[in-house]
C-alpha atoms as a PDB file:
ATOM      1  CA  UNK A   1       0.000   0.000   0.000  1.00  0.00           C
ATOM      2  CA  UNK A   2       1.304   3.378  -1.270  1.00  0.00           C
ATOM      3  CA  UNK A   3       1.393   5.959   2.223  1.00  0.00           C
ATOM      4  CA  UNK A   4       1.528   9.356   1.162  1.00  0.00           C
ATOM      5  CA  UNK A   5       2.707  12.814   2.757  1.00  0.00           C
ATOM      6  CA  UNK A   6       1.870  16.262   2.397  1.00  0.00           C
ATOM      7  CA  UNK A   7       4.970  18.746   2.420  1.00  0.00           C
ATOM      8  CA  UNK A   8       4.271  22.770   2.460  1.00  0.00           C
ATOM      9  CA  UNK A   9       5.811  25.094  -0.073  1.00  0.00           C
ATOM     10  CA  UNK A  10       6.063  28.379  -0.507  1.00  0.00           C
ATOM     11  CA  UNK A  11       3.722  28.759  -3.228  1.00  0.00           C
ATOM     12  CA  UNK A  12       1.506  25.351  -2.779  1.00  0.00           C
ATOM     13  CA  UNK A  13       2.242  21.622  -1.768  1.00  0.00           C
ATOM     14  CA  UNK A  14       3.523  18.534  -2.402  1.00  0.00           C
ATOM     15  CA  UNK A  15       2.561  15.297  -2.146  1.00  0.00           C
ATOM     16  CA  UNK A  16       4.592  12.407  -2.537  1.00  0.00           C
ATOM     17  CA  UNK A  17       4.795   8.619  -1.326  1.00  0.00           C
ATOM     18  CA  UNK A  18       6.370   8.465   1.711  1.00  0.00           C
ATOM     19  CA  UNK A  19       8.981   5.121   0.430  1.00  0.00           C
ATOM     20  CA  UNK A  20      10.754   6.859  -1.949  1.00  0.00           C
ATOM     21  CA  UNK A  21      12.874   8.895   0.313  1.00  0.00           C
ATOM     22  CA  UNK A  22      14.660   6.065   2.110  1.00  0.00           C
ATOM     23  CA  UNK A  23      16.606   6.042  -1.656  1.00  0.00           C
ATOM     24  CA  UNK A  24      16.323   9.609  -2.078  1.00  0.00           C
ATOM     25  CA  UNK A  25      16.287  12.634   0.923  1.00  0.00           C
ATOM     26  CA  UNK A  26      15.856  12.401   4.608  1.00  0.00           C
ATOM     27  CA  UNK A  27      15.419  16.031   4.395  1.00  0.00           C
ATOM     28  CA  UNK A  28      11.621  16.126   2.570  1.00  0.00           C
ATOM     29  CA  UNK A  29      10.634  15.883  -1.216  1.00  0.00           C
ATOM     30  CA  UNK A  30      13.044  18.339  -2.971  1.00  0.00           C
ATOM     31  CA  UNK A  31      10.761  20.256  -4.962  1.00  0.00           C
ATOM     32  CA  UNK A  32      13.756  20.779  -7.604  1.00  0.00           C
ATOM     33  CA  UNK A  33      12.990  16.688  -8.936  1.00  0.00           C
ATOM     34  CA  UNK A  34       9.847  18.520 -10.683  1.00  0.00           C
ATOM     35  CA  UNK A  35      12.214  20.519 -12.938  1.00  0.00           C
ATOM     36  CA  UNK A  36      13.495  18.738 -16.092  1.00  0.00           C
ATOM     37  CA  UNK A  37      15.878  21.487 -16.707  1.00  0.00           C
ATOM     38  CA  UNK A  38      16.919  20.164 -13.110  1.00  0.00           C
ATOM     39  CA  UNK A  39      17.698  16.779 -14.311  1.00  0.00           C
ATOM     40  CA  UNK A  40      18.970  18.079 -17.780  1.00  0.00           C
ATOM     41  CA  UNK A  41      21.744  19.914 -16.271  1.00  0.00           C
ATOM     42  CA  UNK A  42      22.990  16.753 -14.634  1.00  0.00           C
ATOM     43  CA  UNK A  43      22.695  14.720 -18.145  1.00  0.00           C
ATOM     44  CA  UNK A  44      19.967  12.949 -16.179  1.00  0.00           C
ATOM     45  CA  UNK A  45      16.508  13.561 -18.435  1.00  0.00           C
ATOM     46  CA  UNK A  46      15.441  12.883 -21.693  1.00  0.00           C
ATOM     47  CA  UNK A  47      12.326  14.802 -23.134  1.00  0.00           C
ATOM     48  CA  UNK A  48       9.933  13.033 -24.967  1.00  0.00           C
ATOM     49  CA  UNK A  49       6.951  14.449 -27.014  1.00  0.00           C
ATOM     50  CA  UNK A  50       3.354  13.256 -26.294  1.00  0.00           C
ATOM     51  CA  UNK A  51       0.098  13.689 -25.123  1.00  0.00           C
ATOM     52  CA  UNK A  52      -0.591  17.202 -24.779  1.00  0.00           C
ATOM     53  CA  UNK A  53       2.581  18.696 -24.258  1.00  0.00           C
ATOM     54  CA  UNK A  54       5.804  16.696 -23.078  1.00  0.00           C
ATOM     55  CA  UNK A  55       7.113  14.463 -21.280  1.00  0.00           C
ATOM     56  CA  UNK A  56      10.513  13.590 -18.958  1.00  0.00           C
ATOM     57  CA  UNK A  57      12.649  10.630 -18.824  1.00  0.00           C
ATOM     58  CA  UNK A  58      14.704  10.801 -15.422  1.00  0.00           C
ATOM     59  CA  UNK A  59      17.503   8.793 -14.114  1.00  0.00           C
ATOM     60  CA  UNK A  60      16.933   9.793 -10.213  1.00  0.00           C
ATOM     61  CA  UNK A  61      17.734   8.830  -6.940  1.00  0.00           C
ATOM     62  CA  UNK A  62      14.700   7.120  -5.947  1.00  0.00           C
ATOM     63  CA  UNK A  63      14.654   5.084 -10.104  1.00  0.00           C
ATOM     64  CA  UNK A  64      13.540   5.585 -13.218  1.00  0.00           C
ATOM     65  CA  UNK A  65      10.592   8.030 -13.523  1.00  0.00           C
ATOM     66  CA  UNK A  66       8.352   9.919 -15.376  1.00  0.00           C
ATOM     67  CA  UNK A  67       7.667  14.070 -14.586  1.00  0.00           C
ATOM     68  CA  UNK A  68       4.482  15.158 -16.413  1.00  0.00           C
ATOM     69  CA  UNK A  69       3.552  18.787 -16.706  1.00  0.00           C
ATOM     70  CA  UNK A  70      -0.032  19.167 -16.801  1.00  0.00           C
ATOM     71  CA  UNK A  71      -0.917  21.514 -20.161  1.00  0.00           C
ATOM     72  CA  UNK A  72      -4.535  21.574 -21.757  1.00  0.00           C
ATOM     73  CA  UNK A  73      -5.780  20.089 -24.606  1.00  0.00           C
ATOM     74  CA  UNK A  74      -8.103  21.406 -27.393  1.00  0.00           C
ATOM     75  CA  UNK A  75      -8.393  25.210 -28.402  1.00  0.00           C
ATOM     76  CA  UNK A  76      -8.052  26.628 -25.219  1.00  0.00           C
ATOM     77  CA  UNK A  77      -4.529  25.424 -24.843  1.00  0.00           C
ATOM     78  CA  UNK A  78      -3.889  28.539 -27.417  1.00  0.00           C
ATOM     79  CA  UNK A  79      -4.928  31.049 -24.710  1.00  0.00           C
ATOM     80  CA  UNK A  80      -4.328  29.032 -21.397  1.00  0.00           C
ATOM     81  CA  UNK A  81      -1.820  26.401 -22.255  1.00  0.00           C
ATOM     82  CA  UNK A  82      -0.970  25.189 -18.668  1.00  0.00           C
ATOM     83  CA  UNK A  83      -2.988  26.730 -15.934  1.00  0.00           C
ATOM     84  CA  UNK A  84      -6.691  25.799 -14.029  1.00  0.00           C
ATOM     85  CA  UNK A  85      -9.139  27.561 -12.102  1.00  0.00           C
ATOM     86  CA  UNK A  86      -7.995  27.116  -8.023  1.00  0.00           C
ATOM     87  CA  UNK A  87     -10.857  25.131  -6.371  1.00  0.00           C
ATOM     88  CA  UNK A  88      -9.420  23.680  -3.772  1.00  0.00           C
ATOM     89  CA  UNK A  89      -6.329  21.774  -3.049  1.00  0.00           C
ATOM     90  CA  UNK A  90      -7.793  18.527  -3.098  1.00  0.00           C
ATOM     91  CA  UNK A  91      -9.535  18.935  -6.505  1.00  0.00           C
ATOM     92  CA  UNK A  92      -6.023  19.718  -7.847  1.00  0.00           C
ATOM     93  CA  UNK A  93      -5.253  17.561 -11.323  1.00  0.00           C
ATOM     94  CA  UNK A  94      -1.970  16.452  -9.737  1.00  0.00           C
ATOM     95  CA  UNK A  95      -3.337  15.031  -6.284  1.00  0.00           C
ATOM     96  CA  UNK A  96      -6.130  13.712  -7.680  1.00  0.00           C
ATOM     97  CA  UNK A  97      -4.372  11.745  -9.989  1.00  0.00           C
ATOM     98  CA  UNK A  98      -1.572  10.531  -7.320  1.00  0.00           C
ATOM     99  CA  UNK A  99      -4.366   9.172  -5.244  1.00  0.00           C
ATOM    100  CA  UNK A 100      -6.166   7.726  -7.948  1.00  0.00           C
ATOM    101  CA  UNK A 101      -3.064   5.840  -9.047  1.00  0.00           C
ATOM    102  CA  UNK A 102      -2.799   4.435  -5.690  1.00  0.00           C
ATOM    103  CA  UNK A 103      -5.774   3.388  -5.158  1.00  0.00           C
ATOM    104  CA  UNK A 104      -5.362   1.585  -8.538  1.00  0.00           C
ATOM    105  CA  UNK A 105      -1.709   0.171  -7.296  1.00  0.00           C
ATOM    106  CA  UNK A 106      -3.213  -0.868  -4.250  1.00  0.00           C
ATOM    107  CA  UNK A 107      -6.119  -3.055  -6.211  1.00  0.00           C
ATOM    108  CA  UNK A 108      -3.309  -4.832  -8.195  1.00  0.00           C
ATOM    109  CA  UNK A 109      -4.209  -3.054 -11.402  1.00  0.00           C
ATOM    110  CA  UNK A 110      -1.324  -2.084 -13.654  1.00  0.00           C
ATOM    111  CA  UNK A 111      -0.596   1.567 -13.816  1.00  0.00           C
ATOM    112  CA  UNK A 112       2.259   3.281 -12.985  1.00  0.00           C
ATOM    113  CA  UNK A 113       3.504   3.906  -9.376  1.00  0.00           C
ATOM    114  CA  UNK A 114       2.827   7.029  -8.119  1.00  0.00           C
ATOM    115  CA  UNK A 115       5.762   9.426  -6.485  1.00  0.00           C
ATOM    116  CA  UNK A 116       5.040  12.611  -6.301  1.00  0.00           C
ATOM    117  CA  UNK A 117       2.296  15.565  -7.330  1.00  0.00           C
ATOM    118  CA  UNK A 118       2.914  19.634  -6.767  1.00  0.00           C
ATOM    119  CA  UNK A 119       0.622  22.374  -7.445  1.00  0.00           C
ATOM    120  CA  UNK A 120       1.933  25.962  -7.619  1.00  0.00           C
ATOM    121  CA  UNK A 121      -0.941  28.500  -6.876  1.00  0.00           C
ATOM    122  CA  UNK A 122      -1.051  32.238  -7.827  1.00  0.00           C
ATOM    123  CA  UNK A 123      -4.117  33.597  -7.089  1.00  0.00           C
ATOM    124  CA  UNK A 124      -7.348  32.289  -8.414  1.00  0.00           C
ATOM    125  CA  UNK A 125      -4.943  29.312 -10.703  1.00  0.00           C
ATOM    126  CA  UNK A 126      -2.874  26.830 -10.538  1.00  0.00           C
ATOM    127  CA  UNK A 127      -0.144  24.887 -12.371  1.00  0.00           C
ATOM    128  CA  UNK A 128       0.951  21.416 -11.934  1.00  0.00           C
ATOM    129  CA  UNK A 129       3.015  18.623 -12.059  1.00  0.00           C
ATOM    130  CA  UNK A 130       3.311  14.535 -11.509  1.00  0.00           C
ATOM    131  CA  UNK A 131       6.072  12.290 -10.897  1.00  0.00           C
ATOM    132  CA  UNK A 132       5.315   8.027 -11.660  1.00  0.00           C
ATOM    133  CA  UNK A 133       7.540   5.551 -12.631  1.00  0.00           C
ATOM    134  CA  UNK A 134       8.873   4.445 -15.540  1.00  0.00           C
ATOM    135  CA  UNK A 135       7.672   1.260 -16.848  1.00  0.00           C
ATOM    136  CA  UNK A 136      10.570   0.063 -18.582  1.00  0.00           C
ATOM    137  CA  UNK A 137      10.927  -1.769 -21.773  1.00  0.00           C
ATOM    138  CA  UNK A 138       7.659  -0.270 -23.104  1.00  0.00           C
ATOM    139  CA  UNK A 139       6.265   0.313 -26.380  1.00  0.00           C
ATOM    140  CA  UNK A 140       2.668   1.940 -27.036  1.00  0.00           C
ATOM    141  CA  UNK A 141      -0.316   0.342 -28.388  1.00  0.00           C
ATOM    142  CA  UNK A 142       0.062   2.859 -30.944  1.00  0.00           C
ATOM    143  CA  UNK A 143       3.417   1.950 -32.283  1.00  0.00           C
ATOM    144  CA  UNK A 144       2.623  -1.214 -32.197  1.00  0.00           C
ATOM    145  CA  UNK A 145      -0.162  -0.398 -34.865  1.00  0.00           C
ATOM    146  CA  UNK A 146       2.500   1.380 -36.782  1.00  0.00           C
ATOM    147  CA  UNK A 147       4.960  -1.165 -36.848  1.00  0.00           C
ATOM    148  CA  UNK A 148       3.041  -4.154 -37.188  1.00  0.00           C
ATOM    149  CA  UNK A 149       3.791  -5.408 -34.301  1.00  0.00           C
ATOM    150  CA  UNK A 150       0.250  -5.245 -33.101  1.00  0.00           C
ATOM    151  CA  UNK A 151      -1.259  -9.207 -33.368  1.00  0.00           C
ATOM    152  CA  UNK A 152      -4.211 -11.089 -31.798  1.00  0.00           C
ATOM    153  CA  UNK A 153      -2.345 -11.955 -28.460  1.00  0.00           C
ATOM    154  CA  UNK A 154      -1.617  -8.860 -27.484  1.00  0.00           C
ATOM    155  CA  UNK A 155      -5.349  -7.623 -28.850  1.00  0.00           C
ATOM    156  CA  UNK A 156      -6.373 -10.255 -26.452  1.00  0.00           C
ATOM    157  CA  UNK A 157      -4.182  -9.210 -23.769  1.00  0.00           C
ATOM    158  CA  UNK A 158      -5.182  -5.629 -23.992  1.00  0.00           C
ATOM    159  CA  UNK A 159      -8.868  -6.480 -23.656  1.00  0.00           C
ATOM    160  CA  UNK A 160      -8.485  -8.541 -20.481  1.00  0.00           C
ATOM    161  CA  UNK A 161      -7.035  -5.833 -18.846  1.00  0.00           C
ATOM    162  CA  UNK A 162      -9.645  -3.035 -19.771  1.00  0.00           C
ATOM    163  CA  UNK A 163     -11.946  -5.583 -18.405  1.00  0.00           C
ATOM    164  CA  UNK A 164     -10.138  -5.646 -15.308  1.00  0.00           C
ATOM    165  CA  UNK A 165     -10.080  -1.504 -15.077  1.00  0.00           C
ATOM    166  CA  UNK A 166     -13.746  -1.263 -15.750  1.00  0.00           C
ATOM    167  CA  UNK A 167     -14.869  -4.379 -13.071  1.00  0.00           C
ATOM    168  CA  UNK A 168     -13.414  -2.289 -11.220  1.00  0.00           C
ATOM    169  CA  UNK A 169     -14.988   0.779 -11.772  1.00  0.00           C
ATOM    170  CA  UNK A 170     -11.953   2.687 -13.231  1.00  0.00           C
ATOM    171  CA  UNK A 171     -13.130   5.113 -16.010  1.00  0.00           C
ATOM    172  CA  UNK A 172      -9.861   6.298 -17.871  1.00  0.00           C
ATOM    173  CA  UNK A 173     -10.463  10.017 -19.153  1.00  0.00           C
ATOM    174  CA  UNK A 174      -8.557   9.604 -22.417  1.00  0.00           C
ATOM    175  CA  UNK A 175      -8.568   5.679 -23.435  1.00  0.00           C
ATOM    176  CA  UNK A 176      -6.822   5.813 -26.496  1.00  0.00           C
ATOM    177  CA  UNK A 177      -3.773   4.003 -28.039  1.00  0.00           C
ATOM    178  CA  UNK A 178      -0.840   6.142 -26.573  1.00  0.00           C
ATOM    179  CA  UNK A 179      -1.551   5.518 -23.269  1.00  0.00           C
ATOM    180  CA  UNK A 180      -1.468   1.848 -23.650  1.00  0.00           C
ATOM    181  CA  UNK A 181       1.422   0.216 -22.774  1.00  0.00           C
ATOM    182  CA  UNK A 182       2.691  -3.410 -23.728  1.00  0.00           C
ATOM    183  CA  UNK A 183       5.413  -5.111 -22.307  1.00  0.00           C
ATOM    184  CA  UNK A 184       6.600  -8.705 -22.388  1.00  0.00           C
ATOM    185  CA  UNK A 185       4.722  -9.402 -19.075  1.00  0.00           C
ATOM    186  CA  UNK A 186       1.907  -6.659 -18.653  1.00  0.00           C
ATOM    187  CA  UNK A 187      -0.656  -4.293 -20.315  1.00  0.00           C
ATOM    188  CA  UNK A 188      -0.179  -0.773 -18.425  1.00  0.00           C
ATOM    189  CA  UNK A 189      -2.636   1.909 -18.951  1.00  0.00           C
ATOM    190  CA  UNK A 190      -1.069   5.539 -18.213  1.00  0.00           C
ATOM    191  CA  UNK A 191      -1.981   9.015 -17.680  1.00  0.00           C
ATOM    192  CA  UNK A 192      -5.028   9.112 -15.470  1.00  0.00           C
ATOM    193  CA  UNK A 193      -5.697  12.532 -15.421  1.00  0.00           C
ATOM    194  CA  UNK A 194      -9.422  13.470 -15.127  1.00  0.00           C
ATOM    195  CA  UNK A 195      -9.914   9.444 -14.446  1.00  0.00           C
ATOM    196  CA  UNK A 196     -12.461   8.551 -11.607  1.00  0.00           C
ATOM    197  CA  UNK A 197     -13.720   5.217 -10.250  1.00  0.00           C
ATOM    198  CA  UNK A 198     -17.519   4.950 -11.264  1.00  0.00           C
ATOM    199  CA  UNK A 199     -20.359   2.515 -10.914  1.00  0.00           C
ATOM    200  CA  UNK A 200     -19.194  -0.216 -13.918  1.00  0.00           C
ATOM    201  CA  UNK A 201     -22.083   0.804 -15.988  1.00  0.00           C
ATOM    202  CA  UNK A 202     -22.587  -0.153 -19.946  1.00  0.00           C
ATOM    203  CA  UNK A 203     -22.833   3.356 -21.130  1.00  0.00           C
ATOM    204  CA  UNK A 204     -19.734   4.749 -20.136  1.00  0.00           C
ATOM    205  CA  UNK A 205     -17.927   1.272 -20.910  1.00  0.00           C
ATOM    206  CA  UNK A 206     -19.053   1.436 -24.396  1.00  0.00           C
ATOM    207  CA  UNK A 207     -18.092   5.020 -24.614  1.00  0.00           C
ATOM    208  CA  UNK A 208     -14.658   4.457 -23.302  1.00  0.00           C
ATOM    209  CA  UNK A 209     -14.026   1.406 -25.990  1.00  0.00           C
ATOM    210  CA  UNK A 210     -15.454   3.701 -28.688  1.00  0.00           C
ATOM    211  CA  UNK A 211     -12.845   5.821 -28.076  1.00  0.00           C
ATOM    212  CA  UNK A 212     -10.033   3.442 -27.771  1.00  0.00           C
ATOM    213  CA  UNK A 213     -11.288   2.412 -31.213  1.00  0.00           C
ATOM    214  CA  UNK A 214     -11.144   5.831 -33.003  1.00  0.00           C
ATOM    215  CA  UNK A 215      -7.843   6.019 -31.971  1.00  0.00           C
ATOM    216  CA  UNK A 216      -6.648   3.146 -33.252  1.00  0.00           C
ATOM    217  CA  UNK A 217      -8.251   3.604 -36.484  1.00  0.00           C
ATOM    218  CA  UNK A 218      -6.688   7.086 -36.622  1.00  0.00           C
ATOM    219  CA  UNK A 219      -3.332   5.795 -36.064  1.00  0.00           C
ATOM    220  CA  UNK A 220      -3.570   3.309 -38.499  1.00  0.00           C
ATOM    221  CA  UNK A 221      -4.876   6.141 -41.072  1.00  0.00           C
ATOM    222  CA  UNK A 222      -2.142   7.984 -40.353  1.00  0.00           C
ATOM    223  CA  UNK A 223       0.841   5.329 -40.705  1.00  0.00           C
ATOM    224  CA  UNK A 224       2.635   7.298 -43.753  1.00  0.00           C
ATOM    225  CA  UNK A 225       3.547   5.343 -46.942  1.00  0.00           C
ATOM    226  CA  UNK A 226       0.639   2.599 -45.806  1.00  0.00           C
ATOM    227  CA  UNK A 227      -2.783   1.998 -47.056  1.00  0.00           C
ATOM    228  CA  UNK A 228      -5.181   1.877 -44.230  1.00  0.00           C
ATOM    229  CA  UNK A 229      -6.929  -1.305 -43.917  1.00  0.00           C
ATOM    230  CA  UNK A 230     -10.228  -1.030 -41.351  1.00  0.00           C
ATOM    231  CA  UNK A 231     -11.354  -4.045 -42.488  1.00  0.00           C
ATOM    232  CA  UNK A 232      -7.876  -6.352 -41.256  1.00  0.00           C
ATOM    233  CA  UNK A 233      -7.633  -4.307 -38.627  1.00  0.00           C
ATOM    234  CA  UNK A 234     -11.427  -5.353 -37.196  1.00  0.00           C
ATOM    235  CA  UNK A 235     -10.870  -8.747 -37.447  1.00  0.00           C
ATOM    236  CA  UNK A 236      -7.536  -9.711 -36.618  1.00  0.00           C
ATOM    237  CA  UNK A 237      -6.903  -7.053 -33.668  1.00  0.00           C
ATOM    238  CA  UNK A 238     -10.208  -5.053 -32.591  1.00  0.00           C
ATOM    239  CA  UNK A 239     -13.174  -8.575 -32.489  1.00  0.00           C
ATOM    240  CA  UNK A 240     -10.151 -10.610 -30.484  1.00  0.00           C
ATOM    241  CA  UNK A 241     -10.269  -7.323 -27.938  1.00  0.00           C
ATOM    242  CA  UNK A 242     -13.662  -7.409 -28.141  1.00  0.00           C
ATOM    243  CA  UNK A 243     -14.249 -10.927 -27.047  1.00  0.00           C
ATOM    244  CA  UNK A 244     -11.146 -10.983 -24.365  1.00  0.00           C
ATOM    245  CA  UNK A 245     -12.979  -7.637 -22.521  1.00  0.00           C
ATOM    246  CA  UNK A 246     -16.460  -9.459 -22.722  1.00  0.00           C
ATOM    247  CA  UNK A 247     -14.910 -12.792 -21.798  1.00  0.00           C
ATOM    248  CA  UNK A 248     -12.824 -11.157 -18.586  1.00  0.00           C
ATOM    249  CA  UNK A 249     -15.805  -8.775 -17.503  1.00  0.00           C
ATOM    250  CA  UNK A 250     -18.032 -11.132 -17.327  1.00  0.00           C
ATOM    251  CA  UNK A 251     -16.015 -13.409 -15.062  1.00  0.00           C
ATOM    252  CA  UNK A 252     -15.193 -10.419 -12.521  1.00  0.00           C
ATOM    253  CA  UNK A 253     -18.309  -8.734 -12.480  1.00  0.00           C
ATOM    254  CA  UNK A 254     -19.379 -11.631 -10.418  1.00  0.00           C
ATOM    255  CA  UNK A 255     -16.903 -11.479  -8.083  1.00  0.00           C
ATOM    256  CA  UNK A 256     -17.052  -9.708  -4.609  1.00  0.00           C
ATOM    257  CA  UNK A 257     -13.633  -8.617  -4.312  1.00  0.00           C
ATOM    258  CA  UNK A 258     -13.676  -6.488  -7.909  1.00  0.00           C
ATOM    259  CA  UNK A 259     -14.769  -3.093  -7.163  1.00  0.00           C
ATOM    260  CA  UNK A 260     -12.067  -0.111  -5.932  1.00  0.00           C
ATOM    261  CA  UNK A 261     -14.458   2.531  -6.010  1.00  0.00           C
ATOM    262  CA  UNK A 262     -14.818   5.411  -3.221  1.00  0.00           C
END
């Protein structure tokens, strides 16, 4: 179970799990391990476009990790690219998402660790940032459609574990084929922001694979130099998905011990 612990700033708060810094500080979360440039400077980061903005690679002291600045999406990123109305510290992206990850952690379902959220205030906004870590020797659901390395077990294996996020009530904001990851062992899902643990209900299932599916079929679309092929791609990777997530849910619906919700 992932213990967390608040630590005042000057200009917010941090959050982080309280583990880490056995391999890291015994003075408090140093609020400088939010700071790529922080890691850059000691050859210790590697950015890496995605999502909505970017992303950081870090070598630290407490292992590999992840720091995610939290930017907006859609056409209000123009005006406001990485700040949100102040509504409490509790409603913050950051700490939501920590917590949500560890509740996830702690019901054995594959997303990344959680180490650390911070929220800067000024004023009526906020900006903030997240800290997981790295799930090593990944590649996304997405390049795996690009590559053609995308193939009915891994469909299969993808499906089973969306079944086991929705049994449990886990509604993932932006289900779509970057934030899948596959590894030898394991099907992660990542970046949880917005996510929220729901009442397992068909409608919001359905919309959730819907959206999964778009993706992939815009990814696919998009693979330069290569006809699109919907048709392939609905029988050999999305009805083996299909029948894995129907097959799985089914099984844990049933069971007592499924649900994570709050």
């Amino acid at each position: 179970m992932i213990e967390s612990k608040r630590q005042q700033t000057g200009r917010g708060a941090i959050l982080f799990d309280t583990a880490i810094l056995a391999s890291a500080s015994a003075g408090g979360f140093d609020a400088a391990w939010f700071d790529a440039a922080h890691w850059r400077g000691q050859q210790r980061a590697l950015d890496v476009r995605g999502g909505r903005g970017s992303v950081s690679f870090v070598d630290a002291p407490f292992g590999a990790s992840v720091i995610r600045h939290y930017r907006r999406g859609g056409l209000i990123a123009h005006a406001v690219n990485d700040v949100y109305v102040w509504t409490g510290e509790n409603r913050t992206r950051a700490f939501v998402e920590f917590r949500l990850l560890a509740a996830l952690r702690d019901a054995n379902l594959p997303v990344p660790a959680p180490i650390a959220a911070r929220y800067e205030r000024s004023g009526l906004v906020y900006r903030a940032d997240l800290i997981t870590r790295r799930i090593d020797n990944a590649i996304t659901f997405a390049d795996c459609l690009q590559t053609d390395k995308a193939d009915g077990d891994i469909a299969q294996r993808i499906g089973d574990t969306l079944a086991r996020f929705h049994a449990a009530g886990a509604c993932h904001a932006d289900l779509n084929a970057h934030n899948i990851l596959v590894t030898a062992g394991e099907i992660w899902l990542v970046d949880f922001d917005r996510g929220i643990l729901r009442t397992p209900e068909s409608a919001w299932r359905r919309t959730n694979l819907a959206r999964l599916h778009r993706s992939c079929v815009k990814v696919l679309r998009a693979n330069a130099g290569k006809p699109s092929n919907d048709g392939e791609f609905e029988k050999t990777l999305w009805a083996p998905l299909l029948r894995a997530y129907e097959q799985r849910f089914e099984l844990l619906i049933r069971s007592p011990l499924r649900s994570v919700r709050t």
